[in-house]
N, C-alpha and C. Protein backbone atom coordinates (compact mmCIF):
# COMPACT_ATOMS: atom_id res chain seq x y z
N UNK A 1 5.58 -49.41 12.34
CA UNK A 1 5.49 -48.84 11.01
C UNK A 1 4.33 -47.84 10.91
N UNK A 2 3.45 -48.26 11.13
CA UNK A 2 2.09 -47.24 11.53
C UNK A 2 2.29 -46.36 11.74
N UNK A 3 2.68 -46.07 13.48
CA UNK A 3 3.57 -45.08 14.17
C UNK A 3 3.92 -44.06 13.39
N UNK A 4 4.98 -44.29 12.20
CA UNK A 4 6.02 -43.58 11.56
C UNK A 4 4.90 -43.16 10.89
N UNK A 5 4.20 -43.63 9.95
CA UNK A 5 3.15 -43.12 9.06
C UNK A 5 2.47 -41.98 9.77
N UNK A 6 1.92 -42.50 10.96
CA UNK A 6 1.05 -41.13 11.77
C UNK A 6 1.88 -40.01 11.75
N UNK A 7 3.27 -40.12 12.34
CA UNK A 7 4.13 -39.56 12.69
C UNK A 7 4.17 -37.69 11.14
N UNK A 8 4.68 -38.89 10.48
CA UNK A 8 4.72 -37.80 9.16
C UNK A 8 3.48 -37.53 8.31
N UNK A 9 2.44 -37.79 9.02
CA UNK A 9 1.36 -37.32 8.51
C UNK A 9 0.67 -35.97 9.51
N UNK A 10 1.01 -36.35 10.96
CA UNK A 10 0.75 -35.37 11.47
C UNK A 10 1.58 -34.43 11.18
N UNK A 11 2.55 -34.22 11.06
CA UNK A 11 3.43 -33.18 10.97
C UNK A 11 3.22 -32.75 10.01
N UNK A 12 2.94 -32.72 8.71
CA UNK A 12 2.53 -32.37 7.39
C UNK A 12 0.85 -31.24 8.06
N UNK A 13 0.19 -31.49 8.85
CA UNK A 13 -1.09 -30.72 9.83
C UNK A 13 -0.53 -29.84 10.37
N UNK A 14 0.44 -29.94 11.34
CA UNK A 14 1.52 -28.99 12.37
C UNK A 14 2.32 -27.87 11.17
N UNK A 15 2.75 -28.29 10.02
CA UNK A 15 2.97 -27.29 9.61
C UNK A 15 1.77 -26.53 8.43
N UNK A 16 1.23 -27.28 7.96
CA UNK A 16 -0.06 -26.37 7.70
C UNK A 16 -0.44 -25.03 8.62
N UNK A 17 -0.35 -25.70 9.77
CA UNK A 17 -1.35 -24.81 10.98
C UNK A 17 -0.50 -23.84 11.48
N UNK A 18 1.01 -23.68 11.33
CA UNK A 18 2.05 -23.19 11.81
C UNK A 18 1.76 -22.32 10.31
N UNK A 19 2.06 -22.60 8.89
CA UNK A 19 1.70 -21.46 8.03
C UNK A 19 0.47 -20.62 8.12
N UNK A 20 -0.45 -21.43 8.91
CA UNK A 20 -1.96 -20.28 8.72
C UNK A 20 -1.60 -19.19 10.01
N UNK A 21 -1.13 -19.88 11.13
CA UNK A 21 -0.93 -18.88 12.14
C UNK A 21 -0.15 -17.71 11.78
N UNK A 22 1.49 -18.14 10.98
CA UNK A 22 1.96 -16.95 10.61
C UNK A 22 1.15 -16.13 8.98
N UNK A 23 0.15 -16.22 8.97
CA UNK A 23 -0.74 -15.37 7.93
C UNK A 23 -1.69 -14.84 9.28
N UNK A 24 -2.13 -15.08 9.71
CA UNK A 24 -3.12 -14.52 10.89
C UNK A 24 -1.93 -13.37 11.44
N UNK A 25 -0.98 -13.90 11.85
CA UNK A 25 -0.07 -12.51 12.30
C UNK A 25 0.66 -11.83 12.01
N UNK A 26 0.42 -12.37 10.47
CA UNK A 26 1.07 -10.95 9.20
C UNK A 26 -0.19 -10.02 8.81
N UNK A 27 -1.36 -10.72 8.78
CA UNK A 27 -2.73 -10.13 9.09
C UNK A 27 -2.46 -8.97 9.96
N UNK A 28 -2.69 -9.48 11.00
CA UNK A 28 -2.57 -8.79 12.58
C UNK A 28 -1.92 -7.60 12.55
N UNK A 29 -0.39 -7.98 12.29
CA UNK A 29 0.57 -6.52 12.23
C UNK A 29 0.32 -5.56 11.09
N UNK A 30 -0.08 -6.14 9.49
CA UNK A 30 -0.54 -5.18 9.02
C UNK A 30 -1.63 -4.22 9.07
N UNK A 31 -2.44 -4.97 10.03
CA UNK A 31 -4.00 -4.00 10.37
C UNK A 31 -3.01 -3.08 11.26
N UNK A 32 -2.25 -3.24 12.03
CA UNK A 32 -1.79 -2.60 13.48
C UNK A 32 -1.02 -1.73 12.80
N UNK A 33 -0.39 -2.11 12.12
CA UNK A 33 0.58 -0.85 11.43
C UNK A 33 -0.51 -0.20 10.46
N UNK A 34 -1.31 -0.18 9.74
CA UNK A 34 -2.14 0.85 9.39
C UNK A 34 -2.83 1.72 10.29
N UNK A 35 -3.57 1.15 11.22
CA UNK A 35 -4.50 1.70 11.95
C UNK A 35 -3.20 2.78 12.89
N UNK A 36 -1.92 2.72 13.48
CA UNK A 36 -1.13 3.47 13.52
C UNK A 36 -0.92 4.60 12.67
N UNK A 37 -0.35 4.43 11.53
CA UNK A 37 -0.48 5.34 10.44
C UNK A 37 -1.91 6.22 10.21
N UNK A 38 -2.68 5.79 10.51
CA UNK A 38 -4.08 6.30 10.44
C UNK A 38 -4.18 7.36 11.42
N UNK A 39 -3.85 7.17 12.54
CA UNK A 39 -3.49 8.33 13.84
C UNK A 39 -2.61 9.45 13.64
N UNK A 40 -1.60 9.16 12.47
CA UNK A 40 -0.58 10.09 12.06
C UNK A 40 -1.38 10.65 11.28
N UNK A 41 -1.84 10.35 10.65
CA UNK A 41 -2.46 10.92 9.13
C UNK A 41 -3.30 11.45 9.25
N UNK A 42 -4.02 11.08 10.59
CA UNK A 42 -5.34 12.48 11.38
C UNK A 42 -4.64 13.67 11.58
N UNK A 43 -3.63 13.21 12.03
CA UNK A 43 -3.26 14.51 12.73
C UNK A 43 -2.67 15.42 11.62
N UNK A 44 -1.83 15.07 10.98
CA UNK A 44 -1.55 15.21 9.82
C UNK A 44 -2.94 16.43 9.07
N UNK A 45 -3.85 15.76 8.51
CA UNK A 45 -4.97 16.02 8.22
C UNK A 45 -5.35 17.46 8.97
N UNK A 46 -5.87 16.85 10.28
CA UNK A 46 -5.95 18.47 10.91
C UNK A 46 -5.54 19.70 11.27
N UNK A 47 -3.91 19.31 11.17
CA UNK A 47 -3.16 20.59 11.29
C UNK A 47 -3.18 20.96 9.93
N UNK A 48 -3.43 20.41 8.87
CA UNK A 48 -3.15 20.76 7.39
C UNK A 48 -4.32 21.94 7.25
N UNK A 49 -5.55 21.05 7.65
CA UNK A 49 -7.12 22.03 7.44
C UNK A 49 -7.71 21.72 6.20
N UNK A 50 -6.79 21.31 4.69
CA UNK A 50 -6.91 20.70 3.92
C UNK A 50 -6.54 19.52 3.19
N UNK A 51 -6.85 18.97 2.19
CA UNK A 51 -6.92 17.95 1.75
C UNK A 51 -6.59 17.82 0.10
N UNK A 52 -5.75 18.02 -0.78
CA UNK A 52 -5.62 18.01 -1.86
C UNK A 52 -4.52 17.20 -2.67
N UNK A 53 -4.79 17.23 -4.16
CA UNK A 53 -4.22 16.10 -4.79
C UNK A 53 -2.27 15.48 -4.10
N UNK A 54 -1.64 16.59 -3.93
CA UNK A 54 -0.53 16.89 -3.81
C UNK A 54 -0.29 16.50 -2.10
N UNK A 55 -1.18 16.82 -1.82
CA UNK A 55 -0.99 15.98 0.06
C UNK A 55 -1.58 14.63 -0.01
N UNK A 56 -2.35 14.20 -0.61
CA UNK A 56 -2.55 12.74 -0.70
C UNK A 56 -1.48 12.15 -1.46
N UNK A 57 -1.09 12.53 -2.51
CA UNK A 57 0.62 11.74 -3.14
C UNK A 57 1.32 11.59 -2.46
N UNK A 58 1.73 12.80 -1.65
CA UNK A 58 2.06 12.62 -0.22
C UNK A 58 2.28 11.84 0.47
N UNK A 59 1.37 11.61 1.12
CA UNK A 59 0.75 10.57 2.42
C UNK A 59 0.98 9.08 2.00
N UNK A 60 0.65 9.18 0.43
CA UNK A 60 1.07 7.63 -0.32
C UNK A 60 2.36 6.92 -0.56
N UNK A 61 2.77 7.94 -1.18
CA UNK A 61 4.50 7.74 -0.74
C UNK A 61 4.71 7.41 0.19
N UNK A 62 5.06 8.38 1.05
CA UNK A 62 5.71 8.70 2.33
C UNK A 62 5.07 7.38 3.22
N UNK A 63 3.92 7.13 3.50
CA UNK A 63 3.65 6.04 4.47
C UNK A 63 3.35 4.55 3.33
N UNK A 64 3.40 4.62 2.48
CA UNK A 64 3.02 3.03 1.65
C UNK A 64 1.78 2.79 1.82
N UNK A 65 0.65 3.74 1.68
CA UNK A 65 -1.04 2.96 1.74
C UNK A 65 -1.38 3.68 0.58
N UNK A 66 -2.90 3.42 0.77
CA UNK A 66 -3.93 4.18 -0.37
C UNK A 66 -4.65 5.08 0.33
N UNK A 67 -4.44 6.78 0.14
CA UNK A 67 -5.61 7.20 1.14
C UNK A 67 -6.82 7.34 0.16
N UNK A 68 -7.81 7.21 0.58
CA UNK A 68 -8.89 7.58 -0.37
C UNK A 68 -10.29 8.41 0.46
N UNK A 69 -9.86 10.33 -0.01
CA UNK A 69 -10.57 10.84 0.58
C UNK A 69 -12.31 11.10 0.77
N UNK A 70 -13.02 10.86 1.62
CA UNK A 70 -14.36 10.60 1.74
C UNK A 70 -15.05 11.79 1.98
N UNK A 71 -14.82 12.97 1.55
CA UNK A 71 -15.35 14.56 2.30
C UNK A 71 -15.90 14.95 1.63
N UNK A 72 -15.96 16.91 1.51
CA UNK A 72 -16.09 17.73 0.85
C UNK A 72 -14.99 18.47 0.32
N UNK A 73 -14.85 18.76 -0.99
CA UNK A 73 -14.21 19.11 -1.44
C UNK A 73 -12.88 20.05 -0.87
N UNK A 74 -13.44 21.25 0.10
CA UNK A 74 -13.09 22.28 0.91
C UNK A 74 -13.68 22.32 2.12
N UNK A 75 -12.95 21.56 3.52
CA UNK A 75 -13.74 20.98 4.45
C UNK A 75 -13.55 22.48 5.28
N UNK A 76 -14.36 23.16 6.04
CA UNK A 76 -13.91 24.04 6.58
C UNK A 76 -13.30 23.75 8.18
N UNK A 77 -13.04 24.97 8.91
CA UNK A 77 -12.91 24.47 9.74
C UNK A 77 -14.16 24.05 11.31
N UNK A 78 -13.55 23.13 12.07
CA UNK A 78 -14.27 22.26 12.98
C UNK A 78 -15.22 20.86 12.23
N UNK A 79 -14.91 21.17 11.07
CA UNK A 79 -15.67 19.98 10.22
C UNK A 79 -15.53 18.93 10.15
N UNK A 80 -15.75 17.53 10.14
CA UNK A 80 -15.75 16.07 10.15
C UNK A 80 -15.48 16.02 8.94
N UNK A 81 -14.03 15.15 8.97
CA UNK A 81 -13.75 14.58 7.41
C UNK A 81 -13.11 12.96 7.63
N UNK A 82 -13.82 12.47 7.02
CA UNK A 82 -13.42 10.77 6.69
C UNK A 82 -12.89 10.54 5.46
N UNK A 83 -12.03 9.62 5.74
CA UNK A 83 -11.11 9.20 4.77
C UNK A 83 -10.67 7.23 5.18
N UNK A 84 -10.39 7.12 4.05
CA UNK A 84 -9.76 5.27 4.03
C UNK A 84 -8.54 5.10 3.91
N UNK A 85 -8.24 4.06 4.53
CA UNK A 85 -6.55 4.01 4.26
C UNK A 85 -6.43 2.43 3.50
N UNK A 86 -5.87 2.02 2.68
CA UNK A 86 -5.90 0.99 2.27
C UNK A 86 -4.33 0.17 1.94
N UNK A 87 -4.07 -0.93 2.50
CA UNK A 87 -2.73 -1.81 1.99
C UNK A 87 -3.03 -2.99 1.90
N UNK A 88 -2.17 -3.62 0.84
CA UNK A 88 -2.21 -4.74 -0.08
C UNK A 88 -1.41 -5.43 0.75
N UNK A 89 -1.85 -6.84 1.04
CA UNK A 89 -0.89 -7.97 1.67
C UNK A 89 -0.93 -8.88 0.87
N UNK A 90 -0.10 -10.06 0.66
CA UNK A 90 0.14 -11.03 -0.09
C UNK A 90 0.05 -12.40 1.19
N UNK A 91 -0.77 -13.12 1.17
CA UNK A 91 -0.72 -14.24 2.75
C UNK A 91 -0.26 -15.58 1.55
N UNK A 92 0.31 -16.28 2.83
CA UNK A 92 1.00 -17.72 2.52
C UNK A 92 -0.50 -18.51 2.12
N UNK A 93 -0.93 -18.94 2.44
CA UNK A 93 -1.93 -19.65 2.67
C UNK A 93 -3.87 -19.24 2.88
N UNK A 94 -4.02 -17.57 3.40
CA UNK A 94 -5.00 -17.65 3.43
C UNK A 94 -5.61 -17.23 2.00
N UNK A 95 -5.32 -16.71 1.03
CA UNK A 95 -6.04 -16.64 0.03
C UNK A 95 -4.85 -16.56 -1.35
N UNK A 96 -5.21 -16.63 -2.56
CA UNK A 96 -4.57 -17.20 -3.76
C UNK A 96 -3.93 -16.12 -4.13
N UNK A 97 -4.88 -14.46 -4.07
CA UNK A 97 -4.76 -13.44 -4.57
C UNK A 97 -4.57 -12.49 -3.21
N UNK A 98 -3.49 -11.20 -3.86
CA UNK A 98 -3.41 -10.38 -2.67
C UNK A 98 -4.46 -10.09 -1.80
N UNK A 99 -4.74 -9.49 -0.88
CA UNK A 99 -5.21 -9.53 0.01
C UNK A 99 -5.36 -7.51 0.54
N UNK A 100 -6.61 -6.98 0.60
CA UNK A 100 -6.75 -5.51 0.80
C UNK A 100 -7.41 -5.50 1.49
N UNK A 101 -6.75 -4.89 2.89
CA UNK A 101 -7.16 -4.14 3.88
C UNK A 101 -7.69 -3.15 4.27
N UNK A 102 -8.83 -2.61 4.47
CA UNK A 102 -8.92 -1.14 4.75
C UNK A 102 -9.46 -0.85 6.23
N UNK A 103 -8.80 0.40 6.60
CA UNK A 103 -9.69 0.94 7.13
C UNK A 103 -10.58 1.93 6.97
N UNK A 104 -11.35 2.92 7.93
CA UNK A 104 -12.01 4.37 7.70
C UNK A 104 -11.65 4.89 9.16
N UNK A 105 -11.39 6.21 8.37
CA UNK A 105 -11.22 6.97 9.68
C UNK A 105 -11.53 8.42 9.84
N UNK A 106 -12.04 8.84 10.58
CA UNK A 106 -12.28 10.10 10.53
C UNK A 106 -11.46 11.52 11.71
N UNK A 107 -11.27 12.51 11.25
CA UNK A 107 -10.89 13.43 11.95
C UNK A 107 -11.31 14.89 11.88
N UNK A 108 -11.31 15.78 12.84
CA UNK A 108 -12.18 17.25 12.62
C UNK A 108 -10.80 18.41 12.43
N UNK A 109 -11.23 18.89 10.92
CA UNK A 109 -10.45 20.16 10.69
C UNK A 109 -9.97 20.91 11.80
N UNK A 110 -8.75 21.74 12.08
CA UNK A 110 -8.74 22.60 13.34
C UNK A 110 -8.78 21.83 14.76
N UNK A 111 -8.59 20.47 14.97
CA UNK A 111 -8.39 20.27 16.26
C UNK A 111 -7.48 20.29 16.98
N UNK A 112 -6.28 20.14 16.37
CA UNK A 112 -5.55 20.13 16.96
C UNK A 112 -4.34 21.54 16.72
N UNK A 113 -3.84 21.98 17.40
CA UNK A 113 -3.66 23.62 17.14
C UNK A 113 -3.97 24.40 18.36
């Protein structure tokens, strides 16, 4: 009788730990799929040369993040411009409330060209 008790008590642990793992690797793939997108969106970025309201709506749409630009207004060219990319996850188990990811990333006007 015991036995059985352990039995379905451990397993009630096993799947706890089986929901946190799949939040760790819904975690995982959403960092991986941003930080991807982030490589597009450099490049993106540098062949553009600029940065304005209408290319960030853009970028939001079209890929599903938040960009949020970190520069100068009118970056010229060879210039360093940083920017954030941000997406909302919803996890099973690791926290109550969505969940926001970001990264930062930076890329130089004119590099690529």
């Amino acid at each position: 009788m015991s036995s059985k008790i352990g039995l379905i008590l451990s397993m009630f642990f096993v799947v706890i730990f089986f929901v946190l793992g799949m939040d760790l690797i819904m975690v995982q793939t959403a960092y991986s799929d941003l930080d991807a997108k982030s490589t597009t969106i450099s490049y993106l970025i540098a062949n553009e040369g600029y940065i304005d309201d209408s290319f960030i709506n853009d970028i939001n749409n079209k890929y599903k993040v938040k960009l949020i630009y970190k520069g100068p207004v009118s970056p010229m060219f060879g210039e360093d411009v940083i920017f954030c990319l941000q997406k909302t996850i919803k996890p099973l188990i690791l926290s109550n409330k969505p969940m926001t990811l970001q990264i930062e990333r930076s890329t130089i006007i004119g590099y690529y060209g």
